[in-house]
PDB file of N, CA and C in Angstrom:
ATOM      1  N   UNK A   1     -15.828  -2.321  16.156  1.00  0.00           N
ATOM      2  CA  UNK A   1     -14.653  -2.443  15.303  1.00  0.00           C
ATOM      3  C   UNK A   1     -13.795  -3.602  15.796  1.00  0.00           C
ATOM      4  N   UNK A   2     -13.310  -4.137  14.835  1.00  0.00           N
ATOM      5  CA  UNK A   2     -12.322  -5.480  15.049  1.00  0.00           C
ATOM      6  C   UNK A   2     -11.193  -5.081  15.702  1.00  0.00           C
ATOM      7  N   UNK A   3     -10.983  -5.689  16.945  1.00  0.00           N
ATOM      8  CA  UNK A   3      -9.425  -5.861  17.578  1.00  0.00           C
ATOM      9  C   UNK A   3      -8.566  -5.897  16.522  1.00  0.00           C
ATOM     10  N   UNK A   4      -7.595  -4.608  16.585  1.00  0.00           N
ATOM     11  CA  UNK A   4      -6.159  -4.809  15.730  1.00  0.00           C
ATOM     12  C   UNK A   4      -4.951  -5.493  16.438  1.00  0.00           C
ATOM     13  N   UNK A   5      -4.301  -6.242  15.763  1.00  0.00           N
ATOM     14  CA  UNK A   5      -3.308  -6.979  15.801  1.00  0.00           C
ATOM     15  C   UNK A   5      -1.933  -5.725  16.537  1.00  0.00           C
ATOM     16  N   UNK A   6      -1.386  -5.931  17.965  1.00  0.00           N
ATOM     17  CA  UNK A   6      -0.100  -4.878  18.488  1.00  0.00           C
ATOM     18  C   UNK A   6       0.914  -5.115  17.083  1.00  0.00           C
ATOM     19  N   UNK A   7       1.657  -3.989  17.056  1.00  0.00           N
ATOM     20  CA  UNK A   7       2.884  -4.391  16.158  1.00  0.00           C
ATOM     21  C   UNK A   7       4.070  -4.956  16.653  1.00  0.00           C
ATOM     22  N   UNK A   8       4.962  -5.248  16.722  1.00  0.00           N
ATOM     23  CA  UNK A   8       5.312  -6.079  16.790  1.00  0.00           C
ATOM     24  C   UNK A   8       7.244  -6.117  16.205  1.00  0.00           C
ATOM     25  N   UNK A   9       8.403  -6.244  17.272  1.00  0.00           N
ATOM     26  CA  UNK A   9       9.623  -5.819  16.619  1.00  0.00           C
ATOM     27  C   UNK A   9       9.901  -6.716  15.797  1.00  0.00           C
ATOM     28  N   UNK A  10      10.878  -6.494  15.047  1.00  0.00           N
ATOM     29  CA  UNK A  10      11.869  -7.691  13.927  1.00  0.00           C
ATOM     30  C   UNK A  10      11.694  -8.958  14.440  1.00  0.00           C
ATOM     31  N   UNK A  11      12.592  -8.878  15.970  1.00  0.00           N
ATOM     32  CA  UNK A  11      13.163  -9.959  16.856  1.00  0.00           C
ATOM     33  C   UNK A  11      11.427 -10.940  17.318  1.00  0.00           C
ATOM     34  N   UNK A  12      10.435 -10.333  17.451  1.00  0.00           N
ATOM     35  CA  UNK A  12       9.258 -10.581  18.040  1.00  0.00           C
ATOM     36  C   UNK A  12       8.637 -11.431  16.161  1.00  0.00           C
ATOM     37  N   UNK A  13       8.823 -10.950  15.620  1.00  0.00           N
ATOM     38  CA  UNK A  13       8.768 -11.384  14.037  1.00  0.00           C
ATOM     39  C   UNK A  13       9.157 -12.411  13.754  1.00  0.00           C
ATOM     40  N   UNK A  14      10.811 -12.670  13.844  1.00  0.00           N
ATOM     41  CA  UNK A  14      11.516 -13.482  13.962  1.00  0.00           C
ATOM     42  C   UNK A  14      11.135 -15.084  14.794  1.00  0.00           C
ATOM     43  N   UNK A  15      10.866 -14.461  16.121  1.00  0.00           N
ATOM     44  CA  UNK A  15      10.516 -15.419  17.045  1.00  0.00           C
ATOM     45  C   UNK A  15       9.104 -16.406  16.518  1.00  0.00           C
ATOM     46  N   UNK A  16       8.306 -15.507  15.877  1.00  0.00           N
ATOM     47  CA  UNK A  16       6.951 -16.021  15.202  1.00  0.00           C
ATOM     48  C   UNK A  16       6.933 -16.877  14.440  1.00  0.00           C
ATOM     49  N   UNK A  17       8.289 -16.539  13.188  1.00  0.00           N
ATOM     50  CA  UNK A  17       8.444 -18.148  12.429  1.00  0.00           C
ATOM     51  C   UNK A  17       9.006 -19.156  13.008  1.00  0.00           C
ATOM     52  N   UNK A  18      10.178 -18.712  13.893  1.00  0.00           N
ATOM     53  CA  UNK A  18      10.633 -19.576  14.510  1.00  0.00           C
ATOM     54  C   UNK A  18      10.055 -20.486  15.502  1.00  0.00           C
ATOM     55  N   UNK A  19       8.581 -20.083  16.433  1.00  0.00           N
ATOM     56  CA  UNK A  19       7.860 -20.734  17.163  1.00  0.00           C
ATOM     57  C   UNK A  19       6.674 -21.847  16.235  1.00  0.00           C
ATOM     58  N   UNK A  20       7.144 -21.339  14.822  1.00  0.00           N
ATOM     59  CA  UNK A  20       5.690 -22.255  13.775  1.00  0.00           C
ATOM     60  C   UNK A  20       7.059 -23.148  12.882  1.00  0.00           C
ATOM     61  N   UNK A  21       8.084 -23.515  12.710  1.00  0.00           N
ATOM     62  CA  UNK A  21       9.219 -24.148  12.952  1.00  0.00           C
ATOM     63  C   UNK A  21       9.630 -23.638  11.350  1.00  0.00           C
ATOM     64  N   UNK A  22       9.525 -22.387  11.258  1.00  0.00           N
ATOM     65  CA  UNK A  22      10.750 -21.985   9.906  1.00  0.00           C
ATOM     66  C   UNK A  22      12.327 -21.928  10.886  1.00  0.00           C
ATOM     67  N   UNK A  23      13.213 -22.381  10.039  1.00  0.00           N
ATOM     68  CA  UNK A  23      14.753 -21.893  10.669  1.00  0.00           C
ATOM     69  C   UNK A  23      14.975 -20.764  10.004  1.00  0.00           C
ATOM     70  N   UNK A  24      15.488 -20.119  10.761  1.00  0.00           N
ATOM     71  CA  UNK A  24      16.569 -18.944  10.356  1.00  0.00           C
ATOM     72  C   UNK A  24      17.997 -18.989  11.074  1.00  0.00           C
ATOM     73  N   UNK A  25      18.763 -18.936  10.022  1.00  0.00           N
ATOM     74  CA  UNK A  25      20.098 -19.312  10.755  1.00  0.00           C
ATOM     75  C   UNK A  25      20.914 -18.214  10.885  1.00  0.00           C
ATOM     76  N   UNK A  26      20.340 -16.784   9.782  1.00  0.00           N
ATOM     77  CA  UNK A  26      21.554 -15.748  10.081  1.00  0.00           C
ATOM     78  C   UNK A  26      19.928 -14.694  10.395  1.00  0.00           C
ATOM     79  N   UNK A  27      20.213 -14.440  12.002  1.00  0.00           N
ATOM     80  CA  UNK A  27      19.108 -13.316  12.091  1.00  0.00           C
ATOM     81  C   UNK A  27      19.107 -12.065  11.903  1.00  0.00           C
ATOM     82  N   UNK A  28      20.774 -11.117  11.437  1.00  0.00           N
ATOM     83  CA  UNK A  28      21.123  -9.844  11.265  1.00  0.00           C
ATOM     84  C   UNK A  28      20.068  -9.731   9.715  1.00  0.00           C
ATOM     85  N   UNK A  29      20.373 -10.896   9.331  1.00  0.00           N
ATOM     86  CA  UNK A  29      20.245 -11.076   7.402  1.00  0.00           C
ATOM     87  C   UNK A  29      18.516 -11.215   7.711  1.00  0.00           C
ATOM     88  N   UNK A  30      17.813 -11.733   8.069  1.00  0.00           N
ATOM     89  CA  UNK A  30      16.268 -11.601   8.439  1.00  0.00           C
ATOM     90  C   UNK A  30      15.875 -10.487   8.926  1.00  0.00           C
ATOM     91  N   UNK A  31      16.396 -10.149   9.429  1.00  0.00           N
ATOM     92  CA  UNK A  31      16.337  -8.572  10.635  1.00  0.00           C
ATOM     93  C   UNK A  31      16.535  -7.752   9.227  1.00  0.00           C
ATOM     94  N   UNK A  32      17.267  -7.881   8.072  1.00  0.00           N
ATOM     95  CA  UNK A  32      17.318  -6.444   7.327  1.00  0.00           C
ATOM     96  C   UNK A  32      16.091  -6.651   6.567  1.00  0.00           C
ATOM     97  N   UNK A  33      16.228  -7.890   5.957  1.00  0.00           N
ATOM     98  CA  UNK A  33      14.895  -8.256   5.267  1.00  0.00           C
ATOM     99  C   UNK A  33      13.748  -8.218   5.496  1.00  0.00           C
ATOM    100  N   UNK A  34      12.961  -8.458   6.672  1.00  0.00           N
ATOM    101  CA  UNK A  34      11.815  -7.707   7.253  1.00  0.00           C
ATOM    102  C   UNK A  34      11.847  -6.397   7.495  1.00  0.00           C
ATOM    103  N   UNK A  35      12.886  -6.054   7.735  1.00  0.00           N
ATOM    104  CA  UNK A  35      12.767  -4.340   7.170  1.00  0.00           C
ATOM    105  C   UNK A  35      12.719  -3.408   6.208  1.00  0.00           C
ATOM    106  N   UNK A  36      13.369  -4.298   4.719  1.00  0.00           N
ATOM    107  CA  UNK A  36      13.300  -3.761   3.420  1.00  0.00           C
ATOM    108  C   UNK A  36      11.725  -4.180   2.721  1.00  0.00           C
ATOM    109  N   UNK A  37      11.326  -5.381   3.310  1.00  0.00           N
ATOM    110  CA  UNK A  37      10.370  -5.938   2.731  1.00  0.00           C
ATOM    111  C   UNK A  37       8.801  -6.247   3.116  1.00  0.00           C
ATOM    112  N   UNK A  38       8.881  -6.360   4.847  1.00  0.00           N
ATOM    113  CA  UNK A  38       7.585  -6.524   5.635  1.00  0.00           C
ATOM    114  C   UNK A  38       7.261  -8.074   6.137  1.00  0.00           C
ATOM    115  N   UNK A  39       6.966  -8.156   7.095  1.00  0.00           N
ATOM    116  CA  UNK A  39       6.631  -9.380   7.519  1.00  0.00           C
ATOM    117  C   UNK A  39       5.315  -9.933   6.670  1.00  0.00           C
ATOM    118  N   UNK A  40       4.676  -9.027   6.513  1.00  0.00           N
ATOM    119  CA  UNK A  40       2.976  -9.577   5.733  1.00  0.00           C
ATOM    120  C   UNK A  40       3.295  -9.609   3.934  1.00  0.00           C
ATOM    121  N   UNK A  41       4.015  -8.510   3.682  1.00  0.00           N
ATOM    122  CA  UNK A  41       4.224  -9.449   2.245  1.00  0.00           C
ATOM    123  C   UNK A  41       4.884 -10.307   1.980  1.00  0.00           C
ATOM    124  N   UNK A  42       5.510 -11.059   2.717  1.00  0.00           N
ATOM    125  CA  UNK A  42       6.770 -12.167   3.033  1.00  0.00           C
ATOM    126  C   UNK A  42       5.418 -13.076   3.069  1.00  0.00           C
ATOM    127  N   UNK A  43       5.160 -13.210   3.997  1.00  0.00           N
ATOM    128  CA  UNK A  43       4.043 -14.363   4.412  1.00  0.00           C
ATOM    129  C   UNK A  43       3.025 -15.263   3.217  1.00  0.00           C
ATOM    130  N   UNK A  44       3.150 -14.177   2.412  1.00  0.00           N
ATOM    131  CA  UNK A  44       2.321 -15.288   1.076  1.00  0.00           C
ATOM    132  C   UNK A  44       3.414 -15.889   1.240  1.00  0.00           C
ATOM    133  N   UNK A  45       4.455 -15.922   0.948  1.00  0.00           N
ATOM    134  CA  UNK A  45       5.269 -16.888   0.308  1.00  0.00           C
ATOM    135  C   UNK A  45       5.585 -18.055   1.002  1.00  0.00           C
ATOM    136  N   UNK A  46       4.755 -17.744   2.358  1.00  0.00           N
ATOM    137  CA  UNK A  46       5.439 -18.924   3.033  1.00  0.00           C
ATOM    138  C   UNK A  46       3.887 -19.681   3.214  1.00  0.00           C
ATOM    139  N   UNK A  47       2.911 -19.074   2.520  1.00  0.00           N
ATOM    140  CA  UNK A  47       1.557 -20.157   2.285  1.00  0.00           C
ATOM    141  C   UNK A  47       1.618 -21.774   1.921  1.00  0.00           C
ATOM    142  N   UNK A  48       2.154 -22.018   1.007  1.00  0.00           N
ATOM    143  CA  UNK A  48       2.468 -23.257   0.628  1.00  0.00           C
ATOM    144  C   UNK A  48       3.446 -24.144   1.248  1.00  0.00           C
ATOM    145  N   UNK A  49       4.207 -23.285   2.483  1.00  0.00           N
ATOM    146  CA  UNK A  49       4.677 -24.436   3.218  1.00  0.00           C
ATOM    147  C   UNK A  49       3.838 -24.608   4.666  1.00  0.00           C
ATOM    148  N   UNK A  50       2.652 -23.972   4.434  1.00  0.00           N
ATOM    149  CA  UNK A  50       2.385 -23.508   6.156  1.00  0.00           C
ATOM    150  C   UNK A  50       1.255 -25.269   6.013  1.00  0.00           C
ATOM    151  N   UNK A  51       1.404 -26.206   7.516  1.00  0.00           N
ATOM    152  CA  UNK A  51       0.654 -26.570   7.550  1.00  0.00           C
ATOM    153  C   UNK A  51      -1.223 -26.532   7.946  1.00  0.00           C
ATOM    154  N   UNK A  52      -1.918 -27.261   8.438  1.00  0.00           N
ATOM    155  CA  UNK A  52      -3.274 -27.375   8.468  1.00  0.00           C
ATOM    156  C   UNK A  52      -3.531 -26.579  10.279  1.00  0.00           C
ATOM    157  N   UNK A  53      -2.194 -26.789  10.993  1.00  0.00           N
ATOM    158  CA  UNK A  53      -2.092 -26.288  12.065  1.00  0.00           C
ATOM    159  C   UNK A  53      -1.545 -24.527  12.320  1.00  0.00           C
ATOM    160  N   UNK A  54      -1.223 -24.661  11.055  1.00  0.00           N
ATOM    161  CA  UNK A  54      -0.726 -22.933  11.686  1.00  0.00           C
ATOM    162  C   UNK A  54       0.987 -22.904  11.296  1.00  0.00           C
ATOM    163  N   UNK A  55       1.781 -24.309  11.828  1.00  0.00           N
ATOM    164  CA  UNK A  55       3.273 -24.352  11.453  1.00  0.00           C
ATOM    165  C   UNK A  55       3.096 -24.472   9.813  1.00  0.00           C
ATOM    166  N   UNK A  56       4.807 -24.174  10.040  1.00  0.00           N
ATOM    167  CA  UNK A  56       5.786 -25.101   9.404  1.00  0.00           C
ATOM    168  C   UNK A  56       5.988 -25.812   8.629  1.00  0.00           C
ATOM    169  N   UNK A  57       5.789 -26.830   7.533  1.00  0.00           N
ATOM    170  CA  UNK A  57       6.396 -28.249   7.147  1.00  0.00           C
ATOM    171  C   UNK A  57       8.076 -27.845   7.426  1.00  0.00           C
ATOM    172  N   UNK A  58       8.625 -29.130   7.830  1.00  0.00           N
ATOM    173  CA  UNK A  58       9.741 -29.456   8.191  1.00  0.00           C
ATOM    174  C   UNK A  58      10.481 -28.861   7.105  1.00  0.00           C
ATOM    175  N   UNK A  59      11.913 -28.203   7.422  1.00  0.00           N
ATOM    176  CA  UNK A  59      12.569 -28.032   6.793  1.00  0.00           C
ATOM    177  C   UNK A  59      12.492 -26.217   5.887  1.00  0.00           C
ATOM    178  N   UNK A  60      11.373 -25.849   6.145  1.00  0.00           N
ATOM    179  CA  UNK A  60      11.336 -24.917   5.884  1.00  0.00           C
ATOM    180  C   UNK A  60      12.095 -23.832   6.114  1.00  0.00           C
ATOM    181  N   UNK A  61      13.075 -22.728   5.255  1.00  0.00           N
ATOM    182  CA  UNK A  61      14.266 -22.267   5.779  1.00  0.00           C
ATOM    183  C   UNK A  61      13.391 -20.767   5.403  1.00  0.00           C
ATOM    184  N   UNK A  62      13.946 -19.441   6.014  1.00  0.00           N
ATOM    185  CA  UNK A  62      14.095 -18.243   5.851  1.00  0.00           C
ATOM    186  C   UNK A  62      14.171 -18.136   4.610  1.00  0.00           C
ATOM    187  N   UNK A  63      15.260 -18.860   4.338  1.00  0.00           N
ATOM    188  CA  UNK A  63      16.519 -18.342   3.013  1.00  0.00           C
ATOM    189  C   UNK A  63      15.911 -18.830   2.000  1.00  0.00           C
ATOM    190  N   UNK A  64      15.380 -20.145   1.604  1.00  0.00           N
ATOM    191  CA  UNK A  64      14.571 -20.453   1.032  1.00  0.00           C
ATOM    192  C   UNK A  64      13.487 -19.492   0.255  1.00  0.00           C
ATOM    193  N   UNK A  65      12.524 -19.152   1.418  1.00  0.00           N
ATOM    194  CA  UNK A  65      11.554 -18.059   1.124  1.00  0.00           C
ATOM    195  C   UNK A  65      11.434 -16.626   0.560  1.00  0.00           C
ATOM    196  N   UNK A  66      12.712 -16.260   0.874  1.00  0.00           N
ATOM    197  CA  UNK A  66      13.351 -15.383   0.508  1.00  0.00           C
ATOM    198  C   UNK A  66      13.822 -15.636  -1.418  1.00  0.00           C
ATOM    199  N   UNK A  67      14.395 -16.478  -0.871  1.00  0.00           N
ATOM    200  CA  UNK A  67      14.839 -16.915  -2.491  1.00  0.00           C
ATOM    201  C   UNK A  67      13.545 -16.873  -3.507  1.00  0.00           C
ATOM    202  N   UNK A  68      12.769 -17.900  -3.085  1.00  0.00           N
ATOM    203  CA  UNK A  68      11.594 -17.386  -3.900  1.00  0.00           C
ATOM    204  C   UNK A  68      10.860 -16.291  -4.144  1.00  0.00           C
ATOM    205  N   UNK A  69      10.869 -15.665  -3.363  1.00  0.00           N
ATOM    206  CA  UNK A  69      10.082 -13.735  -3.053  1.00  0.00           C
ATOM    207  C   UNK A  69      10.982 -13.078  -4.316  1.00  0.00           C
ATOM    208  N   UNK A  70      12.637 -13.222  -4.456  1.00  0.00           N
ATOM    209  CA  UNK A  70      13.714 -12.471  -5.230  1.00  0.00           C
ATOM    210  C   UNK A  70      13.357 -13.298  -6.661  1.00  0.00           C
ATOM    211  N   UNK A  71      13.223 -14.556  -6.551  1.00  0.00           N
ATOM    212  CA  UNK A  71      12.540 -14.532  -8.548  1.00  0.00           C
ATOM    213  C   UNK A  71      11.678 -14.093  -8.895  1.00  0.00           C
ATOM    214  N   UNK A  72      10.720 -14.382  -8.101  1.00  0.00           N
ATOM    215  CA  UNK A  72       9.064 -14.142  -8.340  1.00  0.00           C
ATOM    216  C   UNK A  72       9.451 -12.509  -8.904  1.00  0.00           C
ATOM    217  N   UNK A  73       9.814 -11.192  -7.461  1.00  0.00           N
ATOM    218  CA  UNK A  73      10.055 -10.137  -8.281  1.00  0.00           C
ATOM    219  C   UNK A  73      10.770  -9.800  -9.550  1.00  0.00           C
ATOM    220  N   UNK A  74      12.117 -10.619  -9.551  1.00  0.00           N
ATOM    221  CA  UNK A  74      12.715 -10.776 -11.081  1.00  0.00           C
ATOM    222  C   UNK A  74      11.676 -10.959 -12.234  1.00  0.00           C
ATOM    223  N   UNK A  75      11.191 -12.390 -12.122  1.00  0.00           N
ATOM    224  CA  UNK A  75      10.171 -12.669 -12.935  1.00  0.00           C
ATOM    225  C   UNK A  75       9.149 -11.319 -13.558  1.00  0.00           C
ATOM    226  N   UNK A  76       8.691 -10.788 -12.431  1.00  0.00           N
ATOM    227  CA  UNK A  76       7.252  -9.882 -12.397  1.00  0.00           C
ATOM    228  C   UNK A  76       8.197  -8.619 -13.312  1.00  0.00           C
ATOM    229  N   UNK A  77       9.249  -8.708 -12.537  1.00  0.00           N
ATOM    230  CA  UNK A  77       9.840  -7.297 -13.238  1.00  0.00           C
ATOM    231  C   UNK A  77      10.502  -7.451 -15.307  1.00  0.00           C
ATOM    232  N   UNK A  78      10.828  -8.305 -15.607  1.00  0.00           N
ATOM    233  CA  UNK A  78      10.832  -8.829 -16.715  1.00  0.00           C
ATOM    234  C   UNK A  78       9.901  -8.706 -17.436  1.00  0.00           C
ATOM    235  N   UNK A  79       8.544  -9.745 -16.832  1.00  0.00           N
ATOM    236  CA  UNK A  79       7.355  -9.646 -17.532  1.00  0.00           C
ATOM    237  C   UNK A  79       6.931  -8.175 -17.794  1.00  0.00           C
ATOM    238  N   UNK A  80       7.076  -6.924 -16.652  1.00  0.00           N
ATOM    239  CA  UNK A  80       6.815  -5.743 -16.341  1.00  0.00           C
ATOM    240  C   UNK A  80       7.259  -5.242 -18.080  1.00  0.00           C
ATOM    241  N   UNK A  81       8.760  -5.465 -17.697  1.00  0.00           N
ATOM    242  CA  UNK A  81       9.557  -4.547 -19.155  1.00  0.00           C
ATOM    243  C   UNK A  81       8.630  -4.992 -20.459  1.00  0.00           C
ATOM    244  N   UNK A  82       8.383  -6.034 -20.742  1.00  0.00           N
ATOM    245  CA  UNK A  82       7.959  -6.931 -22.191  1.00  0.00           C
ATOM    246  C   UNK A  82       6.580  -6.224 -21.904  1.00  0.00           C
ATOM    247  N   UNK A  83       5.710  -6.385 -21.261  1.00  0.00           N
ATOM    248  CA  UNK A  83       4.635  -5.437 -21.377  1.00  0.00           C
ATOM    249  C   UNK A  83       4.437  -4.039 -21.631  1.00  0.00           C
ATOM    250  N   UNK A  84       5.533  -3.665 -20.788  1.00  0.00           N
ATOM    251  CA  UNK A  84       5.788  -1.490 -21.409  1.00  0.00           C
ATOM    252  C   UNK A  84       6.480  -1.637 -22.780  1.00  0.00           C
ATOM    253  N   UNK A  85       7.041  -2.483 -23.354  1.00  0.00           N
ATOM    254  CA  UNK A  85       7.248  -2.543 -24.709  1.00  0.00           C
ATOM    255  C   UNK A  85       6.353  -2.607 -25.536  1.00  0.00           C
ATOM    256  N   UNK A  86       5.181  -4.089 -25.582  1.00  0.00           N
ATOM    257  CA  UNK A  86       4.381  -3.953 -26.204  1.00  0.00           C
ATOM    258  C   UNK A  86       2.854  -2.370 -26.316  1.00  0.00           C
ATOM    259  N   UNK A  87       3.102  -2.627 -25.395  1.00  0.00           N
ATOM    260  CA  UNK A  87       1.730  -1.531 -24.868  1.00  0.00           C
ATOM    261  C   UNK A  87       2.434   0.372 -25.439  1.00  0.00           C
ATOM    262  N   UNK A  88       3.605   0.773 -25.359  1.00  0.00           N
ATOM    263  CA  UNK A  88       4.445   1.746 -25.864  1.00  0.00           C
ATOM    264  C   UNK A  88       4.363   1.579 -27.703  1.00  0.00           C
ATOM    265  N   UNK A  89       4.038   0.598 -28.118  1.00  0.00           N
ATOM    266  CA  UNK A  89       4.285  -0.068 -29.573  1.00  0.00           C
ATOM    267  C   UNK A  89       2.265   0.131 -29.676  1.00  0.00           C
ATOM    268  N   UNK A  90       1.968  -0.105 -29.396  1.00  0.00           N
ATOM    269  CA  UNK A  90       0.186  -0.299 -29.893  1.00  0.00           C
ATOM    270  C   UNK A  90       0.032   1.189 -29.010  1.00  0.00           C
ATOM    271  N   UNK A  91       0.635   1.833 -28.352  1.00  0.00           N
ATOM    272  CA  UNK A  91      -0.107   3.061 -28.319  1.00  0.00           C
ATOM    273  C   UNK A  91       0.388   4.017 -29.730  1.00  0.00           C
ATOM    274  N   UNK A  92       1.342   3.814 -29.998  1.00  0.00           N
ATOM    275  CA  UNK A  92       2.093   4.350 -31.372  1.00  0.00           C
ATOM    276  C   UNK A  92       1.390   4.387 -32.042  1.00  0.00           C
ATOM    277  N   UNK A  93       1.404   2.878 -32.569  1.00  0.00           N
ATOM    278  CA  UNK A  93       0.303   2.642 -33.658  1.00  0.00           C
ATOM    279  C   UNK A  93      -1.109   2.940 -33.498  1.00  0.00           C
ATOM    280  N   UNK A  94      -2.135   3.226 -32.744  1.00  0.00           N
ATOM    281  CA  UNK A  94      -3.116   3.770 -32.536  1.00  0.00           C
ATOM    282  C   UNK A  94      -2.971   5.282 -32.255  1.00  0.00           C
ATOM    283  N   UNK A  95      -2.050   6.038 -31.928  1.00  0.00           N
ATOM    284  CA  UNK A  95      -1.884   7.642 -32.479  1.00  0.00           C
ATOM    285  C   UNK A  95      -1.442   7.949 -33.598  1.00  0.00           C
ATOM    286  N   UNK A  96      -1.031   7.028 -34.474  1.00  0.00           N
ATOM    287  CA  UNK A  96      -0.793   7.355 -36.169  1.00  0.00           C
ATOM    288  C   UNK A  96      -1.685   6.985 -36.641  1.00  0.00           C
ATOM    289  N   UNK A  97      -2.403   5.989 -36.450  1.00  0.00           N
ATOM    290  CA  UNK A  97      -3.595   5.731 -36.758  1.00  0.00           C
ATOM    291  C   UNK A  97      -5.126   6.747 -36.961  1.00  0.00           C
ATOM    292  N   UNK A  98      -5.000   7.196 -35.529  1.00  0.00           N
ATOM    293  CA  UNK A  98      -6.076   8.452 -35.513  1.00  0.00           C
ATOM    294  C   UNK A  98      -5.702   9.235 -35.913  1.00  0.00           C
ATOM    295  N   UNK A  99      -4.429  10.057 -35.837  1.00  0.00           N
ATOM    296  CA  UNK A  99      -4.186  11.472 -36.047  1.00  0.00           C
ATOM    297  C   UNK A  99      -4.485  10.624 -37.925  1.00  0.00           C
ATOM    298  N   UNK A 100      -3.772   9.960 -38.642  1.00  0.00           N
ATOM    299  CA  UNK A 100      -4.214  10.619 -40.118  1.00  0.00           C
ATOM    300  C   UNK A 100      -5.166   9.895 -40.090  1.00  0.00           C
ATOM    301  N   UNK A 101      -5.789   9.487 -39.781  1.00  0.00           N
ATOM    302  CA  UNK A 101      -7.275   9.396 -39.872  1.00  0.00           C
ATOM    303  C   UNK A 101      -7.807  10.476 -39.821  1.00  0.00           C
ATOM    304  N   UNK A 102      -8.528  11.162 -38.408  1.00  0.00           N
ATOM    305  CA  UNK A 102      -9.556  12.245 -37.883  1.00  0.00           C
ATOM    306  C   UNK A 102      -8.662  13.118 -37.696  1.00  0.00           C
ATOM    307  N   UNK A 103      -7.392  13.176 -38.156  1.00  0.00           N
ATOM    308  CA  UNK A 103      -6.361  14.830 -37.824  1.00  0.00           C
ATOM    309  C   UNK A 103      -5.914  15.170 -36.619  1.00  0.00           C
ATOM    310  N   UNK A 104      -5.405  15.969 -36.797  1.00  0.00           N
ATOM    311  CA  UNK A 104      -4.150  16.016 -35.506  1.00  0.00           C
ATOM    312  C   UNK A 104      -5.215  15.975 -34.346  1.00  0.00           C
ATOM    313  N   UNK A 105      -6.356  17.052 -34.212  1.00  0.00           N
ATOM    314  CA  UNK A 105      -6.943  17.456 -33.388  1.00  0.00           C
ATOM    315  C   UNK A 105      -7.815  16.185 -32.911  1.00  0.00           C
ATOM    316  N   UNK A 106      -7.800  15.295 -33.765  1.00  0.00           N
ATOM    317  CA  UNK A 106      -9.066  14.166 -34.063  1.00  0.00           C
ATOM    318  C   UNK A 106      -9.645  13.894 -32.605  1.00  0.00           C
ATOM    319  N   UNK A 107      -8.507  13.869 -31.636  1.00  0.00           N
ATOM    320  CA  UNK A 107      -9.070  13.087 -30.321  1.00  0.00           C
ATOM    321  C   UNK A 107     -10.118  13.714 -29.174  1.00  0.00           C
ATOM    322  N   UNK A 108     -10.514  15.478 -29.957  1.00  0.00           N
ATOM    323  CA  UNK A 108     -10.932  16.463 -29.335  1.00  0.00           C
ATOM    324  C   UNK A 108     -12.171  16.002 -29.373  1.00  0.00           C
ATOM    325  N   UNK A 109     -12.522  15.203 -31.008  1.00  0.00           N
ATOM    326  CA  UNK A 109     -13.757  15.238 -31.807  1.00  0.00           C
ATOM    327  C   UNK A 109     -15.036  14.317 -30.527  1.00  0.00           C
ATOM    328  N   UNK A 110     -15.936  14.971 -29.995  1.00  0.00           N
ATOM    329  CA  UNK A 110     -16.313  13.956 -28.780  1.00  0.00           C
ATOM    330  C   UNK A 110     -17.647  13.408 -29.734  1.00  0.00           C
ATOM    331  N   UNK A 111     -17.582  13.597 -31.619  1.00  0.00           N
ATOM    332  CA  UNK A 111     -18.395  12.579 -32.036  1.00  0.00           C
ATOM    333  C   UNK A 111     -17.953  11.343 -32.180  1.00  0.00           C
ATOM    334  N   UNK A 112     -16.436  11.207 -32.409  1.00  0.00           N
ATOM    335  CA  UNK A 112     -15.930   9.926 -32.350  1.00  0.00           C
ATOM    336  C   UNK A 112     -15.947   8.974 -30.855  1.00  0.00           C
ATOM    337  N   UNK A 113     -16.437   9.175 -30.055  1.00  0.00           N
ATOM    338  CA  UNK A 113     -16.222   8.753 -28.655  1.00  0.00           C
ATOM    339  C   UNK A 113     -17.805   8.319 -28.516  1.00  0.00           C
ATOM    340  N   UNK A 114     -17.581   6.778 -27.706  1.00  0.00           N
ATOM    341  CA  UNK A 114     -18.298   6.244 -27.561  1.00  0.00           C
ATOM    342  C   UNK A 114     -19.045   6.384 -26.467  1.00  0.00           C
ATOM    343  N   UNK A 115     -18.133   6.813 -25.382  1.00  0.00           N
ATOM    344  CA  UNK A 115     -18.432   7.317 -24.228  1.00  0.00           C
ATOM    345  C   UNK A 115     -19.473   8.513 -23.571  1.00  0.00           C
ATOM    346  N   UNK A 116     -19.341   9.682 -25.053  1.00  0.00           N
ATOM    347  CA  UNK A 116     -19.836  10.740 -24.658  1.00  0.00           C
ATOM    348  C   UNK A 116     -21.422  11.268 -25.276  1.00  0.00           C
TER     349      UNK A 116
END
């Protein structure tokens, strides 16, 4: 079995971007955020700044990364709503559909099913 990775505190977390050259300038405010959120799902986000070595590109901030993680979920969560709308709307219409079609019971009928 593969060697697992020790875990590892906030501050020990912290120190990790900071040794691959992300800044963090307020560490209480990082310290909550790796705790609401996780160091490993954070880390995609910091894919596209990571270089060929393992760091950094210059300039890379906490706050930054963060910022992007909070649209992306905005985004996802938006898209989320507009999808339970549509999909709530075509399940409608496909249970009025069947029921007066094959009758209330219609969905019992396992000749209509392709499956069975």
């Amino acid at each position: 079995m593969a060697q697992l990775k020790p875990p590892t505190t906030y501050n020990q977390q912290i120190e990790k971007l900071r040794s691959r050259g992300c800044q963090v300038a307020d560490v209480s405010f990082c310290t909550k955020i790796l705790s609401q959120i996780n160091y490993y799902r954070l880390s995609a986000y910091f894919l596209p700044f990571k270089k060929l070595d393992g760091n950094y590109l210059p300039g890379t901030d906490f706050n930054d990364i963060f910022q992007i993680y909070e649209f992306d979920r905005e985004l996802r969560n938006l898209l989320f709503a507009a999808i339970e709308e549509v999909e709530i709307y075509l399940r409608a219409q496909f249970a009025y559909f069947h029921a007066h079609k094959y009758g209330a019971a219609g969905y019992l009928n396992t000749q209509l099913s392709p499956y069975v």
